[in-house]
N, C-alpha and C. Protein backbone atom coordinates (compact mmCIF):
# COMPACT_ATOMS: atom_id res chain seq x y z
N UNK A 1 0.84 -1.18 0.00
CA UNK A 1 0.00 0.00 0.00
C UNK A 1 0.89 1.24 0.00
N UNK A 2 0.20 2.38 -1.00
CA UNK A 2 1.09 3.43 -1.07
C UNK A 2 0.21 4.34 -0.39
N UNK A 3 1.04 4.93 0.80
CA UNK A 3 0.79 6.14 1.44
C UNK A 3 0.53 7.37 0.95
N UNK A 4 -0.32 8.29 1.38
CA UNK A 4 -0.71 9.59 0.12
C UNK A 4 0.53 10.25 0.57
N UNK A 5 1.46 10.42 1.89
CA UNK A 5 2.89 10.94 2.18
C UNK A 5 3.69 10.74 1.53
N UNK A 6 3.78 9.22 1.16
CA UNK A 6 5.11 9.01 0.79
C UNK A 6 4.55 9.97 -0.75
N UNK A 7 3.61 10.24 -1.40
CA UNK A 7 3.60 10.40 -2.70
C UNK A 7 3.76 11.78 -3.25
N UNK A 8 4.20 12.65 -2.04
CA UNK A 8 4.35 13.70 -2.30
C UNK A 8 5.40 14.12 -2.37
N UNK A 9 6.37 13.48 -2.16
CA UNK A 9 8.11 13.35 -2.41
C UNK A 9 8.65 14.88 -2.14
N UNK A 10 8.32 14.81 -0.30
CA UNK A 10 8.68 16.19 0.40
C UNK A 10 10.43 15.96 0.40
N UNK A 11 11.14 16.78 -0.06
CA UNK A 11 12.62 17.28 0.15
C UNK A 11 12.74 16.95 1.04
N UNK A 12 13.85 16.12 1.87
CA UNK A 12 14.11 15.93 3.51
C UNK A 12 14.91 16.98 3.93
N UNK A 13 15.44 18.05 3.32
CA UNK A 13 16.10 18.88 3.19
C UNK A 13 15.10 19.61 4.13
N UNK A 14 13.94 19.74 3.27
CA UNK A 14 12.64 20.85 3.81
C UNK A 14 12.53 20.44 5.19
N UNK A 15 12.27 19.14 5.29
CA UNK A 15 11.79 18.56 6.24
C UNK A 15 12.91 18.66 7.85
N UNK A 16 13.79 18.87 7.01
CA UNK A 16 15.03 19.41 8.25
C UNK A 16 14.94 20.78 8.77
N UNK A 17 15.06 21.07 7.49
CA UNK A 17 15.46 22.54 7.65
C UNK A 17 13.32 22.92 8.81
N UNK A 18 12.20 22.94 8.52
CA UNK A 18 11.62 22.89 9.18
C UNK A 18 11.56 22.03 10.96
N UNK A 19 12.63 20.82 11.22
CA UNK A 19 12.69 20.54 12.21
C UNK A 19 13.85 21.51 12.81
N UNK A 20 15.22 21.88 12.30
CA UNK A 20 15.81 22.91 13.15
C UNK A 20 14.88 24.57 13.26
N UNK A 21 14.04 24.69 12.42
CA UNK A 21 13.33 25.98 12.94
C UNK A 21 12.12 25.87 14.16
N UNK A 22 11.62 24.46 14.15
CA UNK A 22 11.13 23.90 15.86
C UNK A 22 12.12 24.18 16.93
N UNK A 23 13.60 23.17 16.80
CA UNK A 23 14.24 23.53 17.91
C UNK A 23 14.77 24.63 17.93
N UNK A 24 15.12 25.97 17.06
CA UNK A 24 14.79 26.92 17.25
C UNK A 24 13.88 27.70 18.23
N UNK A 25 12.60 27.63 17.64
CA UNK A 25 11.78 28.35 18.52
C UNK A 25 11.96 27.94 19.94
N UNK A 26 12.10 26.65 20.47
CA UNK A 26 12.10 26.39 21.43
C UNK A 26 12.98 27.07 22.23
N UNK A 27 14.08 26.80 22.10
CA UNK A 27 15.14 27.62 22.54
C UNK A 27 14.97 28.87 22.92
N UNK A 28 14.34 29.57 22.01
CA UNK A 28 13.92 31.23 22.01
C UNK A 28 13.22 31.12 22.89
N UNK A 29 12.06 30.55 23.15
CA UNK A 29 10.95 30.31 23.83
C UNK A 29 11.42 30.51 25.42
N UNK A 30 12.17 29.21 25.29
CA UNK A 30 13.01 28.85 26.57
C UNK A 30 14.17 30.13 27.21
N UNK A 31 14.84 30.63 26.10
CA UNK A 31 15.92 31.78 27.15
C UNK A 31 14.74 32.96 27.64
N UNK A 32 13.76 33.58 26.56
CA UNK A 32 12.85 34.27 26.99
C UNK A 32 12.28 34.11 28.48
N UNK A 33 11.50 32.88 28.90
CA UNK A 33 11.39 32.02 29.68
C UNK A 33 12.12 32.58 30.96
N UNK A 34 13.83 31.77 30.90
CA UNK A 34 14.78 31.71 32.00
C UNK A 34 15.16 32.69 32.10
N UNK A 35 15.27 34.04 31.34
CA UNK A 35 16.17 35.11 31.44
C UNK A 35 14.62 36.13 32.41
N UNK A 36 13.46 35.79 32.28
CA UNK A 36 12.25 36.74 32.67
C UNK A 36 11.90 35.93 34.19
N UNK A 37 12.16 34.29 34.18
CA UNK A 37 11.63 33.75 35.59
C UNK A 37 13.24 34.46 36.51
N UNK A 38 14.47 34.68 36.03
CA UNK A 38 15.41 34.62 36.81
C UNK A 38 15.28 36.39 37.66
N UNK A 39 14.78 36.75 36.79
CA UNK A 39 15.38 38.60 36.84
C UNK A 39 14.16 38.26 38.44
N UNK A 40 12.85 37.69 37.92
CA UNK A 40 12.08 37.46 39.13
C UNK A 40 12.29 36.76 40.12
N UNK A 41 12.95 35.83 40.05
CA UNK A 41 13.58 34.54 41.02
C UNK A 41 14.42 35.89 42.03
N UNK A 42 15.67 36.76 41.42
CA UNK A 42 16.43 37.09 42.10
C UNK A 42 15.62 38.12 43.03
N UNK A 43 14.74 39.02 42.05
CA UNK A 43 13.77 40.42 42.82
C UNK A 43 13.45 39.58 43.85
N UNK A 44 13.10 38.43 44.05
CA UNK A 44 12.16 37.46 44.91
C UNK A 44 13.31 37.01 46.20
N UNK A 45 14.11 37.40 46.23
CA UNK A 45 15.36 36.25 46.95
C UNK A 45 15.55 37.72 47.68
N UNK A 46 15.86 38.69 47.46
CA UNK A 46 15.95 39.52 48.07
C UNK A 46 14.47 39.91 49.05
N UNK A 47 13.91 39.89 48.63
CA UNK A 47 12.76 39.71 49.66
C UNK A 47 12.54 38.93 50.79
N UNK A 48 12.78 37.20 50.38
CA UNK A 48 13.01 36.27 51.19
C UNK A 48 14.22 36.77 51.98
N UNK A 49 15.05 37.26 51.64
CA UNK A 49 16.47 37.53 52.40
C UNK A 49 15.71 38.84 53.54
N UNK A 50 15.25 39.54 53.26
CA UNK A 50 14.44 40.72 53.85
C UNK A 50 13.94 40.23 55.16
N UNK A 51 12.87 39.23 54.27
CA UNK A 51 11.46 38.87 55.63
C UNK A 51 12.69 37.63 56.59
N UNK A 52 13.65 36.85 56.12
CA UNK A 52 14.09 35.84 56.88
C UNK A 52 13.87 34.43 56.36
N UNK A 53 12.36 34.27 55.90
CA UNK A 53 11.71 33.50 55.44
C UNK A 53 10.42 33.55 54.59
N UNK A 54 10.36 33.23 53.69
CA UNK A 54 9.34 33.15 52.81
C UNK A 54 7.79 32.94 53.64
N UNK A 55 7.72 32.51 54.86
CA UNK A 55 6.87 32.01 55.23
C UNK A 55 6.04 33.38 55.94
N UNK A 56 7.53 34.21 56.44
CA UNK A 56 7.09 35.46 57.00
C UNK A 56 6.90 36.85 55.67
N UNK A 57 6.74 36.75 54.64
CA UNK A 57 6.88 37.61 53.52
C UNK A 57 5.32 37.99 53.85
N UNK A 58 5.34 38.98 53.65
CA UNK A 58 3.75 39.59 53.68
C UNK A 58 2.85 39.24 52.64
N UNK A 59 1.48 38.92 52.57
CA UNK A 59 0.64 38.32 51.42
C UNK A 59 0.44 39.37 50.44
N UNK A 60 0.80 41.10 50.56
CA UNK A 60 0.89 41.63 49.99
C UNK A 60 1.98 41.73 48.87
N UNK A 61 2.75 41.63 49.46
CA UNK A 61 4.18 41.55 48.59
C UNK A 61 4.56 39.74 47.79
N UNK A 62 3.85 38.68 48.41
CA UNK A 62 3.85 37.60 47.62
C UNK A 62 2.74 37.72 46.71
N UNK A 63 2.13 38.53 46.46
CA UNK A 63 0.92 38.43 45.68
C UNK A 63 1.68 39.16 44.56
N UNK A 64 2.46 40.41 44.99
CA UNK A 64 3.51 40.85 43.58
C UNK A 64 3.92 39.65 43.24
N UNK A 65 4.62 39.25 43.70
CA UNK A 65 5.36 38.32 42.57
C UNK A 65 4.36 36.77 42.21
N UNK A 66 3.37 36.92 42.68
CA UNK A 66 2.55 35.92 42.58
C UNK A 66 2.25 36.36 41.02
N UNK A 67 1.70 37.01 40.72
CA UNK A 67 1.05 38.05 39.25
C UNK A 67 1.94 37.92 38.33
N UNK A 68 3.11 38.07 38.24
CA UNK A 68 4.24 37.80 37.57
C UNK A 68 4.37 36.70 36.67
N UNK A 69 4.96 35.74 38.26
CA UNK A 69 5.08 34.49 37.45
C UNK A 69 3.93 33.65 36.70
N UNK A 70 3.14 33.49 37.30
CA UNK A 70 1.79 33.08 36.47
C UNK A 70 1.39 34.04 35.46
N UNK A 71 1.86 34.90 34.86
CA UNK A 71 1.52 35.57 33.60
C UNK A 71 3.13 35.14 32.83
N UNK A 72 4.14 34.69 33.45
CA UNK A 72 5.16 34.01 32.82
C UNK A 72 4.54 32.61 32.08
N UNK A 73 3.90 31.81 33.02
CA UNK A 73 3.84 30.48 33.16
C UNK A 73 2.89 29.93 31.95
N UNK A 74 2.18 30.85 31.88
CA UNK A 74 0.87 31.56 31.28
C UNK A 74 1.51 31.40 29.55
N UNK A 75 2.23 32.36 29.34
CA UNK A 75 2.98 32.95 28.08
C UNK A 75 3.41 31.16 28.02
N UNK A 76 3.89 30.86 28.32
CA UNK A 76 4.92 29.38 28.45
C UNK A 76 4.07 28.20 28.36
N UNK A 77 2.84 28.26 28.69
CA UNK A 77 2.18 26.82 29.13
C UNK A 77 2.46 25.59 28.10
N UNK A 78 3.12 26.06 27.26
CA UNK A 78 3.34 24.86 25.77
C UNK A 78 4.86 24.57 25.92
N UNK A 79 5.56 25.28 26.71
CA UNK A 79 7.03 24.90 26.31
C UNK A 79 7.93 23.91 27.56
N UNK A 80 6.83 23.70 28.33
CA UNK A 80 6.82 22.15 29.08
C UNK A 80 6.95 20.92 27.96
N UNK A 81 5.79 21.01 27.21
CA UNK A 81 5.31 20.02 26.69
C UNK A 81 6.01 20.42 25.18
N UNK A 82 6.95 21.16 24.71
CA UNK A 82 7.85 20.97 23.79
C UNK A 82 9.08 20.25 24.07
N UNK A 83 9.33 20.65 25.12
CA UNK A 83 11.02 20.37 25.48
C UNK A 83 10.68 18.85 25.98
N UNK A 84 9.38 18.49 26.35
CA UNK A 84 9.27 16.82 26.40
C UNK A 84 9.58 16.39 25.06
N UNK A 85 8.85 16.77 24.16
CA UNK A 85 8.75 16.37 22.83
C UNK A 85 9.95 16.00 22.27
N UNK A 86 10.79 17.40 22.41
CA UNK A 86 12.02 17.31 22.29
C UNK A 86 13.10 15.78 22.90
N UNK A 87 12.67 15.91 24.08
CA UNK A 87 13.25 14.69 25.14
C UNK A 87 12.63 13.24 24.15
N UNK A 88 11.99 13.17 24.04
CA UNK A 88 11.09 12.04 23.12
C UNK A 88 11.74 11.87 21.68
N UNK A 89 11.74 12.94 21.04
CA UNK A 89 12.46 12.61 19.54
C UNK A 89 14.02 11.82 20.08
N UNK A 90 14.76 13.04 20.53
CA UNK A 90 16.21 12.47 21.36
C UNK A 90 15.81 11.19 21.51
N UNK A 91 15.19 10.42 22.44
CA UNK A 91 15.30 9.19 22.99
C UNK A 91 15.26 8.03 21.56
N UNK A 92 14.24 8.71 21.03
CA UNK A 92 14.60 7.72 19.51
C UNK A 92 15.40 7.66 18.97
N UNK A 93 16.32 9.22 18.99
CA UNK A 93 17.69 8.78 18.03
C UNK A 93 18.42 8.18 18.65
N UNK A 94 18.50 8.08 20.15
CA UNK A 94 19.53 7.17 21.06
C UNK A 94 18.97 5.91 20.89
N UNK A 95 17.87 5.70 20.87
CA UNK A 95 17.66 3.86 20.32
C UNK A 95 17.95 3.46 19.25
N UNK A 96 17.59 4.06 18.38
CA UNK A 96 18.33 3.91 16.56
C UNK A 96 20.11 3.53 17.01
N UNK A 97 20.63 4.79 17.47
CA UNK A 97 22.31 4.66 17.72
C UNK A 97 21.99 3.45 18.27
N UNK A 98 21.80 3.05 19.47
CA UNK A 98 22.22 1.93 20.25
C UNK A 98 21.81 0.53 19.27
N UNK A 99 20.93 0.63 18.77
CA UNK A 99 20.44 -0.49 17.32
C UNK A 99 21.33 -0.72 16.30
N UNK A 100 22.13 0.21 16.19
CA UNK A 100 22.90 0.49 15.13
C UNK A 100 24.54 0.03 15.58
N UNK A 101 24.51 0.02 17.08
CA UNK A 101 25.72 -0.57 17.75
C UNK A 101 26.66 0.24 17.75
N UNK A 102 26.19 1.77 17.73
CA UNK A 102 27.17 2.65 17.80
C UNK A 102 27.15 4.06 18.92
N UNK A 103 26.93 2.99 20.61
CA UNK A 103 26.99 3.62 21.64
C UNK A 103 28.47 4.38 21.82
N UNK A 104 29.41 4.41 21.45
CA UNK A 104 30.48 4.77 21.56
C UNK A 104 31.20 6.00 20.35
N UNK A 105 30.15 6.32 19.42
CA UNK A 105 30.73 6.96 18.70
C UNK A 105 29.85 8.74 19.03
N UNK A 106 30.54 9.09 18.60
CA UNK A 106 30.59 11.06 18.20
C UNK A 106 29.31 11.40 18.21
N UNK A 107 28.59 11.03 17.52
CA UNK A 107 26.89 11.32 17.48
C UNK A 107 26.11 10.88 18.65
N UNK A 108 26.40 9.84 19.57
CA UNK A 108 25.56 9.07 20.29
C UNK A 108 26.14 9.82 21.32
N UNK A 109 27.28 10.50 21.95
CA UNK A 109 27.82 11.67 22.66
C UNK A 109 26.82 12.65 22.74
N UNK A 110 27.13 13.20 21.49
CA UNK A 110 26.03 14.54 21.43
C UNK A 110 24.90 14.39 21.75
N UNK A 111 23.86 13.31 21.09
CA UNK A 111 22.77 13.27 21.74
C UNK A 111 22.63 12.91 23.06
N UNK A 112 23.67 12.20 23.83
CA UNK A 112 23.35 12.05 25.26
C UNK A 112 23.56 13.56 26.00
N UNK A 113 24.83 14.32 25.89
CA UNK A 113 24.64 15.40 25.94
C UNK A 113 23.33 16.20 25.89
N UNK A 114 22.67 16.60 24.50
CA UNK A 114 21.15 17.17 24.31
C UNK A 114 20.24 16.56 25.50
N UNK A 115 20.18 15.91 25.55
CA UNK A 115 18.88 15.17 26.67
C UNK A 115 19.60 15.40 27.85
N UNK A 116 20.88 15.67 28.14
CA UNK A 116 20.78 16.17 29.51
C UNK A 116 20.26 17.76 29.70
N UNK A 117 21.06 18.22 28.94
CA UNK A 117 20.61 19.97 28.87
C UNK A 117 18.89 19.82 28.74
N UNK A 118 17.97 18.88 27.98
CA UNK A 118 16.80 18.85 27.83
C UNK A 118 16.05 18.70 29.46
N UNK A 119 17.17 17.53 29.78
CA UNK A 119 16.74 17.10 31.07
C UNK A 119 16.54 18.78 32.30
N UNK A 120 17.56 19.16 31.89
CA UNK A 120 18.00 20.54 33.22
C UNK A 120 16.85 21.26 32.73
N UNK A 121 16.31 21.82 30.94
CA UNK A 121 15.62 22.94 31.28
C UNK A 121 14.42 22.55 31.65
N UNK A 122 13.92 21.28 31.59
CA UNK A 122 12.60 21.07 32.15
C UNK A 122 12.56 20.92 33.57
N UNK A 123 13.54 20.71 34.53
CA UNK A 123 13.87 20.24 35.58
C UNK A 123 13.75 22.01 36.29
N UNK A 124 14.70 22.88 35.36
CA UNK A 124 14.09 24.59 35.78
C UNK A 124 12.89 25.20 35.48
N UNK A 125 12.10 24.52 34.90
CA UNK A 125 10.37 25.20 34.17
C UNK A 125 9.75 24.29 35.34
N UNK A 126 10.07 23.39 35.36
CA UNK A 126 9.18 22.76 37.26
C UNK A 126 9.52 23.10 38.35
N UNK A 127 10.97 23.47 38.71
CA UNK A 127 11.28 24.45 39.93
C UNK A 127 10.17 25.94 39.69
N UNK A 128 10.29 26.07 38.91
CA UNK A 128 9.29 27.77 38.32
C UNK A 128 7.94 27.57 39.40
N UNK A 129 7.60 26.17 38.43
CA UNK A 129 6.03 26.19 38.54
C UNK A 129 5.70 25.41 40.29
N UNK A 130 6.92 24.89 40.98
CA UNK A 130 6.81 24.88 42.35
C UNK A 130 6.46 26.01 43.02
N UNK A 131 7.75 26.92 42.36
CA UNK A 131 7.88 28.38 43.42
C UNK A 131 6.65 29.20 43.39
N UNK A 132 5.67 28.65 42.49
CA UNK A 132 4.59 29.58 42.58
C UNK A 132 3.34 28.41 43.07
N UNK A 133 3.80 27.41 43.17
CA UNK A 133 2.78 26.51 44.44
C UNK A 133 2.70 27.07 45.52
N UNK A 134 3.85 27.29 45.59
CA UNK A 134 4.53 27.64 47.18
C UNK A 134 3.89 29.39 47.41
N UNK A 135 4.04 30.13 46.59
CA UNK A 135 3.22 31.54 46.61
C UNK A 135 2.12 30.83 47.41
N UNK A 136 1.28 30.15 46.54
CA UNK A 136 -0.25 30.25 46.52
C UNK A 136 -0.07 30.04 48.02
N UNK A 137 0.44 28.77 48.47
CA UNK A 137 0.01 27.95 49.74
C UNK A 137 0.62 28.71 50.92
N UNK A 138 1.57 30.05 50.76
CA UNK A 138 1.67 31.05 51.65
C UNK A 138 0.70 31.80 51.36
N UNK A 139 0.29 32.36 50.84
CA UNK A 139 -0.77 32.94 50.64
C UNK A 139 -1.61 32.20 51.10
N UNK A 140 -2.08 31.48 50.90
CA UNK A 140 -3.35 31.01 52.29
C UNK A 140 -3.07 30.62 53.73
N UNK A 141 -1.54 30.93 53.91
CA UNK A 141 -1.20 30.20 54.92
C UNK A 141 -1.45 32.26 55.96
N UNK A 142 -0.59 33.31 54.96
CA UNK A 142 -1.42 34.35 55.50
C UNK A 142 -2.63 35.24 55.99
């Protein structure tokens, strides 16, 4: 059986060049992201450094930065679930390599590499979305 895909005899060229303009965006997505949660992370640390403890921060002043990040998180809500995606394609090309019996070579490096860095920025977009658990549940705790 012939596929109506295969019959359109897309350039893999195209088809590349459209997958590096995905991990593109992502990326963009992502420093946008880390460079806007950090500038807030730090405004925020100085505060905590202020009150002693986060626990003693006034509900007024966690509600600033409450507004913030959830209009960050907000802008972002898809780039969780890219950088999985991302993590997911990776894992296939590391099974192909390892199928291919070429755990030890140059390419199968790099991609283990990629999936760690994949691993860290999702590992910092869930620290994010803790630190603003943690708002809420001071905030009711005030």
């Amino acid at each position: 059986m012939v596929f109506p895909i295969n019959q359109l005899k897309i350039d893999p060229l195209y088809v590349s060049l459209i997958e590096d303009q995905f991990e593109n965006n992502i990326l963009a997505k992502y420093t946008a992201f880390k460079n806007g949660s950090a500038a807030l992370v730090m405004a925020f640390n100085k505060e905590k450094n202020k009150y002693g403890s986060i626990n003693n921060i006034p509900r007024d002043t966690l509600k600033k930065y409450n507004s913030p990040f959830s209009s960050l998180l907000e802008i972002s809500k898809n780039l969780r679930v890219d950088l999985q995606r991302q993590v997911n394609k990776n894992t296939k090309d590391l099974e192909y390599i390892q199928l291919q019996g070429d755990e030890n070579s140059f390419i199968n490096e790099i991609a283990l590499r990629k999936r760690k860095k994949l691993y860290q920025k999702i590992e910092y977009f869930d620290d994010i979305v803790i630190l603003l658990v943690v708002f809420g549940f001071c905030m009711e705790q005030n």
